[in-house]
Protein backbone atom coordinates (compact mmCIF):
# COMPACT_ATOMS: atom_id res chain seq x y z
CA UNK A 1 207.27 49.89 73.19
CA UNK A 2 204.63 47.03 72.96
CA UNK A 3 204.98 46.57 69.15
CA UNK A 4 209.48 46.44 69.96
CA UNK A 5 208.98 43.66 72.53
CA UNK A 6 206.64 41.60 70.17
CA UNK A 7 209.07 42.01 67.69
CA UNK A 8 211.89 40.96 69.78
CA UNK A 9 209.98 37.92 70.83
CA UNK A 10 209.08 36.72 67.03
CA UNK A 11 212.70 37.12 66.44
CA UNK A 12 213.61 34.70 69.02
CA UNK A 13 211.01 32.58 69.04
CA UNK A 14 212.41 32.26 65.27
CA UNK A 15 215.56 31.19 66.64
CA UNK A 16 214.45 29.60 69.88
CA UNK A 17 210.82 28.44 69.96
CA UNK A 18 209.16 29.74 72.81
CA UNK A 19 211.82 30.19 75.12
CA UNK A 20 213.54 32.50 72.53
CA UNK A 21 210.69 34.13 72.36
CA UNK A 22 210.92 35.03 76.05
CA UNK A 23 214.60 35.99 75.55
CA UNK A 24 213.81 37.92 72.65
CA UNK A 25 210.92 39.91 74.19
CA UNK A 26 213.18 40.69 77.23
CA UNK A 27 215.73 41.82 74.90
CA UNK A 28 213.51 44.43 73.38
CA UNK A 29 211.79 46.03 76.20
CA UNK A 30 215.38 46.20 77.82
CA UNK A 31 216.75 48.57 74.36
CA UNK A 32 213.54 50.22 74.63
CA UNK A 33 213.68 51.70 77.71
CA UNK A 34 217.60 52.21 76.68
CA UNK A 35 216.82 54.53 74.14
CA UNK A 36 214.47 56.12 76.81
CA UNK A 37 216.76 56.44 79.56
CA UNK A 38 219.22 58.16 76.64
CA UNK A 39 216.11 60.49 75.26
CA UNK A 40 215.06 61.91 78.42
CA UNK A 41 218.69 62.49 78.90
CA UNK A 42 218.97 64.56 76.43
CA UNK A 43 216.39 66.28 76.43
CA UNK A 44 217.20 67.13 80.75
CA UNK A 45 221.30 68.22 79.61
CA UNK A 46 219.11 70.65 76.72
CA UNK A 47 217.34 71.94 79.30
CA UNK A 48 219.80 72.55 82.15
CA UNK A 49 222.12 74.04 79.14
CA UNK A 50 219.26 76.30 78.29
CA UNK A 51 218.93 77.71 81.18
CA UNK A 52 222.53 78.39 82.05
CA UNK A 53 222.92 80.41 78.68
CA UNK A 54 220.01 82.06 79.19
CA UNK A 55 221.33 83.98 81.98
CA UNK A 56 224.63 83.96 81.12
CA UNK A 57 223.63 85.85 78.39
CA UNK A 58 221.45 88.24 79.72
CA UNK A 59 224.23 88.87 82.15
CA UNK A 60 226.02 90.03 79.60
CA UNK A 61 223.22 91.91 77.76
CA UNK A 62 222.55 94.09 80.89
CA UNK A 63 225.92 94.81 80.97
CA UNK A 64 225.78 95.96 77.46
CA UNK A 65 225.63 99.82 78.28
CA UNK A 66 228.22 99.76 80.70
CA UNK A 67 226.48 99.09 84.36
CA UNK A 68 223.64 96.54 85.12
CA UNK A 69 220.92 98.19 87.07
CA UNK A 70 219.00 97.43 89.80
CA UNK A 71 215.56 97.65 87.20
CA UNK A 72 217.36 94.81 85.51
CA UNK A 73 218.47 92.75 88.25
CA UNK A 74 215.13 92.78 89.29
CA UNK A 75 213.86 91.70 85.90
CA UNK A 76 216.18 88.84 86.04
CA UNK A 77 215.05 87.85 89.72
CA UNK A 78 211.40 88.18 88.41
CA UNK A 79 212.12 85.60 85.63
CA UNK A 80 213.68 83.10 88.42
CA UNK A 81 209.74 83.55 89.57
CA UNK A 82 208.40 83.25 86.29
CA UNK A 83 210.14 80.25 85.22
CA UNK A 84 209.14 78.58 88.08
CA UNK A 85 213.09 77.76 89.07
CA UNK A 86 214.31 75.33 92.28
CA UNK A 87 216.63 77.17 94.90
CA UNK A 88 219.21 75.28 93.57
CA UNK A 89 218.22 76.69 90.15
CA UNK A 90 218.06 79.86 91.29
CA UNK A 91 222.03 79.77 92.59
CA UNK A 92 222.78 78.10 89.55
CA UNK A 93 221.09 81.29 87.08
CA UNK A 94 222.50 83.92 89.54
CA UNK A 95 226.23 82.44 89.09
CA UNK A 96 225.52 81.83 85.71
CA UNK A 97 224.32 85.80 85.12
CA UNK A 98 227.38 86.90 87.43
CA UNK A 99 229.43 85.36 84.82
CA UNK A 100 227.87 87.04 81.99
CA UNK A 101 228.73 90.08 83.53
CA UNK A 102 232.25 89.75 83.94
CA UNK A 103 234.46 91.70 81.40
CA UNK A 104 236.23 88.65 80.15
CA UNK A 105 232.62 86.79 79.17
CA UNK A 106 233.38 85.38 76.06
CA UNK A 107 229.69 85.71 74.46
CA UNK A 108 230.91 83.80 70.84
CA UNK A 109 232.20 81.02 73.01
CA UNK A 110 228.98 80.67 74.97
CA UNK A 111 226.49 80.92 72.09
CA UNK A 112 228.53 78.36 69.74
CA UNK A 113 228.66 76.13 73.31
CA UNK A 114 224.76 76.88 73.17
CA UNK A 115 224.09 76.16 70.18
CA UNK A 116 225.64 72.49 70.23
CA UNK A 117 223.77 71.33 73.28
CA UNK A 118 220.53 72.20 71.18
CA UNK A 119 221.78 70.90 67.94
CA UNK A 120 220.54 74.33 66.57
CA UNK A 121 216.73 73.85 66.48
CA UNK A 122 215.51 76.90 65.19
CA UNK A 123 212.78 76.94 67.63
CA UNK A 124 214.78 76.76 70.43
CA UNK A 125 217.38 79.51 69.29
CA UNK A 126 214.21 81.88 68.63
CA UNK A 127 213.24 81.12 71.88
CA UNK A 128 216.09 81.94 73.55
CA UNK A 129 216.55 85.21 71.62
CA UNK A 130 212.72 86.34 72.57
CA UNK A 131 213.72 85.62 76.37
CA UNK A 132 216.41 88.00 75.83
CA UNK A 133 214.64 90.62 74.18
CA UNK A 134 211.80 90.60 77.09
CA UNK A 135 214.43 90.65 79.63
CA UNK A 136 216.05 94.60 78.25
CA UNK A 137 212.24 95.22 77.35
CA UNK A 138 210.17 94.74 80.33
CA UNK A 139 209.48 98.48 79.90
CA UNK A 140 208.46 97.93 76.46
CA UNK A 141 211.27 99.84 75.33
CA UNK A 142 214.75 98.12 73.54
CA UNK A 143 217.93 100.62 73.72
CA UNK A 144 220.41 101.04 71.09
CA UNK A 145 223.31 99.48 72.87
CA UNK A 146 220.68 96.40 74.06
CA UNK A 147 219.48 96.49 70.31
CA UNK A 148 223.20 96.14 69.07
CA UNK A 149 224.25 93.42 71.72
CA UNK A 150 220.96 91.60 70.25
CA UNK A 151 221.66 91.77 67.12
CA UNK A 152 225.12 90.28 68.09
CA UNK A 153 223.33 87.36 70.16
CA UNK A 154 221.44 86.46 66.64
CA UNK A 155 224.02 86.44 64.58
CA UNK A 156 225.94 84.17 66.81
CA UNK A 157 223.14 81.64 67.02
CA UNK A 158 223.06 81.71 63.20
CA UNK A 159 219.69 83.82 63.11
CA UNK A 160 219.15 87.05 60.54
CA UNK A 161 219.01 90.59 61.84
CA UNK A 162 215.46 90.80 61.20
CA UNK A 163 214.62 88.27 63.76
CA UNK A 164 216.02 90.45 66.44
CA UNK A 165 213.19 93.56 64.31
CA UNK A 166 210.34 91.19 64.73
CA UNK A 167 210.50 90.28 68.24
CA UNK A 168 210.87 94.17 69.32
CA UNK A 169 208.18 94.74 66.98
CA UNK A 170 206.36 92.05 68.32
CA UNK A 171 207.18 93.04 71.86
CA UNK A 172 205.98 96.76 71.28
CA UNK A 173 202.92 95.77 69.61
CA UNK A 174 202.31 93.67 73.24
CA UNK A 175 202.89 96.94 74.69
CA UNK A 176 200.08 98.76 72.95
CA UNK A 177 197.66 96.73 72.49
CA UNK A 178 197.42 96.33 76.39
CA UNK A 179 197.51 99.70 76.56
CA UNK A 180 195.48 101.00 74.26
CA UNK A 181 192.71 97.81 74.62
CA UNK A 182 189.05 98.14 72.65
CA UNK A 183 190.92 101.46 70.75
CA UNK A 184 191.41 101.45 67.28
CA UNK A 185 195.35 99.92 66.14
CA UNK A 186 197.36 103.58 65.37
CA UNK A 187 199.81 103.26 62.24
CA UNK A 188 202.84 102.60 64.38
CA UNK A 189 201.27 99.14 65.52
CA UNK A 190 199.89 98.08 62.00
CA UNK A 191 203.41 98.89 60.83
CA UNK A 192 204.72 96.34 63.79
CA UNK A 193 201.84 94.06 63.43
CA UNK A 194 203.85 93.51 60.04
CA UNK A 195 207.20 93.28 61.10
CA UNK A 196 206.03 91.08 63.94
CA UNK A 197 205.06 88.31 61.26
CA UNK A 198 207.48 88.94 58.92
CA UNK A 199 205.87 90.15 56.21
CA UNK A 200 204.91 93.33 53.78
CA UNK A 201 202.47 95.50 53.30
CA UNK A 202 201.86 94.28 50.44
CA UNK A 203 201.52 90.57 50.83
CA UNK A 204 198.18 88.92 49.88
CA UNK A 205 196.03 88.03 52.31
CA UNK A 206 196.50 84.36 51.82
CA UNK A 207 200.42 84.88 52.31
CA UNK A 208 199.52 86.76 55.20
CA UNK A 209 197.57 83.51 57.22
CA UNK A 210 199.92 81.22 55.44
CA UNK A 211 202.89 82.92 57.48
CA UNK A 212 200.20 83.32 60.41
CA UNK A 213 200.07 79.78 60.68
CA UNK A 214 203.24 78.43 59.96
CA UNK A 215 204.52 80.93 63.16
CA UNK A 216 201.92 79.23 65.11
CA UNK A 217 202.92 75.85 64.03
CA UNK A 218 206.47 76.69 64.94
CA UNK A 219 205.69 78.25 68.06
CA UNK A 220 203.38 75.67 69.63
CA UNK A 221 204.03 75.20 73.26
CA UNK A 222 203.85 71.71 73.13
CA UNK A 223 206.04 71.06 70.04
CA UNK A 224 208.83 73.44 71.93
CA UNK A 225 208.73 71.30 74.47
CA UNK A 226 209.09 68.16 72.69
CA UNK A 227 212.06 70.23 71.68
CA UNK A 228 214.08 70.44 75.31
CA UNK A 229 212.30 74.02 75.86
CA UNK A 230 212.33 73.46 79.84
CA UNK A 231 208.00 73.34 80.94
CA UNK A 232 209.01 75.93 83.19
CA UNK A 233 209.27 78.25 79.65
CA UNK A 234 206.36 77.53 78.38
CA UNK A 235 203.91 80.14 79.67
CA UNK A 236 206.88 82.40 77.61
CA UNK A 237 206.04 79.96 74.48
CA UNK A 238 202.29 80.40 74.73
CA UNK A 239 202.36 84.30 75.45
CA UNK A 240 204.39 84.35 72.48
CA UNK A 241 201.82 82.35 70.20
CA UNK A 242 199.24 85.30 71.97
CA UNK A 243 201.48 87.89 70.65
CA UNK A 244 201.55 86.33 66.95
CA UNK A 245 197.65 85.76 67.28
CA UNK A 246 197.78 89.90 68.21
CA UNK A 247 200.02 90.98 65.38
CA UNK A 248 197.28 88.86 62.70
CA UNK A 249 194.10 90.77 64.04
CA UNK A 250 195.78 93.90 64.39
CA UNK A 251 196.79 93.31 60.36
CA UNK A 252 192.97 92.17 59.64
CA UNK A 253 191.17 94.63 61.49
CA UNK A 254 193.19 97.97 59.96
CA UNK A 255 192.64 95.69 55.85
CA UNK A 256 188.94 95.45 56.92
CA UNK A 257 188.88 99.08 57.69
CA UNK A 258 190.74 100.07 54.57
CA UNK A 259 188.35 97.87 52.61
């Protein structure tokens, strides 16, 4: 902001002598904090559209096999707590999850609406796709009807069918390893350790912490929230970053064992 005013001010003290210069400094701090006021903006309507889809969504994703249940009403009231949400906020996700559930939610309509008051940053669309898969998976477990209506979700946010793989594998792998903590990773979780990165078997081990670190580049709390990803999601981000940091030592401890 500093170096814009200064600016400013040589530009009309090049016009005006000092008094331009005065003029000209005023000038620039006044289209700085413009472009502020329209930043911060943006970044608030990303977040208050976030939110609203989020629900909406996962209105519509509980209703996927027919009735919502009171398990997954509760998870949705639990992630009012989670993300830290106003009162106001709170009406504003319940209405917005009501209307997710109704039989005439047009899911398409609200992605595509989604997807424009994000401008489609990746990020931000795998973001939104991992809230829904925790939401049907609090149990650890993803149905086939909730897997299908997922793999609908990606799709319509422009995201392959094997992102909707990694976070279940991801998610699972959560599972177990809290489960099974200080025991030795089974097959099953080395297998989703994999998926959960994105990679094969038979990758190198250099491809392996190349991948590992561009996922934690991408995932980076603080770069998501640069992003629009509301601050109230970001203990979400950074437990996702844990579960990537998971997936890599469950694939280096079972290669140092078959070493």
């Amino acid at each position: 902001m500093l170096f814009a005013i200064i600016i400013g001010g040589l530009i009309g003290y090049s016009l005006g002598k000092f008094p331009g210069f005065l003029i000209g400094a005023a000038v620039g701090a006044f289209l700085i904090n413009r472009l502020k006021s329209r930043v911060l903006g943006k970044l608030k309507n990303i977040q208050s559209g976030f939110v609203d889809s989020v629900f909406a969504v996962m209105g519509a994703l509980c209703k996927a096999d027919g009735v919502v249940s009171q398990d997954e009403i509760k998870v949705a009231e639990a992630l009012f707590v989670r993300f830290r949400l106003s009162e106001q906020q709170r009406a504003s996700a319940r209405a917005a999850f009501n209307r997710g559930k109704e039989p005439d939610f047009d899911l398409e309509a609200e992605l595509a609406h989604f997807l424009r008051v994000t401008g489609g940053q990746p990020s931000l669309l795998q973001m939104f796709l991992q809230v829904q898969v925790s939401a049907v998976a609090a149990d650890g477990v993803v149905h086939p009807s909730e897997h299908d209506m997922l793999v609908r979700i990606a799709r319509g946010l422009g995201l392959p069918e094997s992102q909707v793989d990694q976070l279940e594998a991801m998610l699972r792998g959560a599972h177990a390893g809290q489960a099974g903590a200080g025991q030795p990773s089974t097959a099953q979780q080395v297998d989703d350790a994999y998926k959960a990165l994105g990679v094969s078997p038979s990758a190198s081990d250099a491809e392996i912490k190349k991948v590992y670190r561009k996922l934690m580049s991408e995932n980076h709390p603080d770069k998501l929230a640069g992003r629009g990803l509301p601050e109230s999601m970001r203990e979400m981000a950074e437990e996702r970053t844990g579960e990537i940091s998971h997936a890599y030592d469950v694939i280096k401890e079972a290669r140092k064992n078959e070493g």
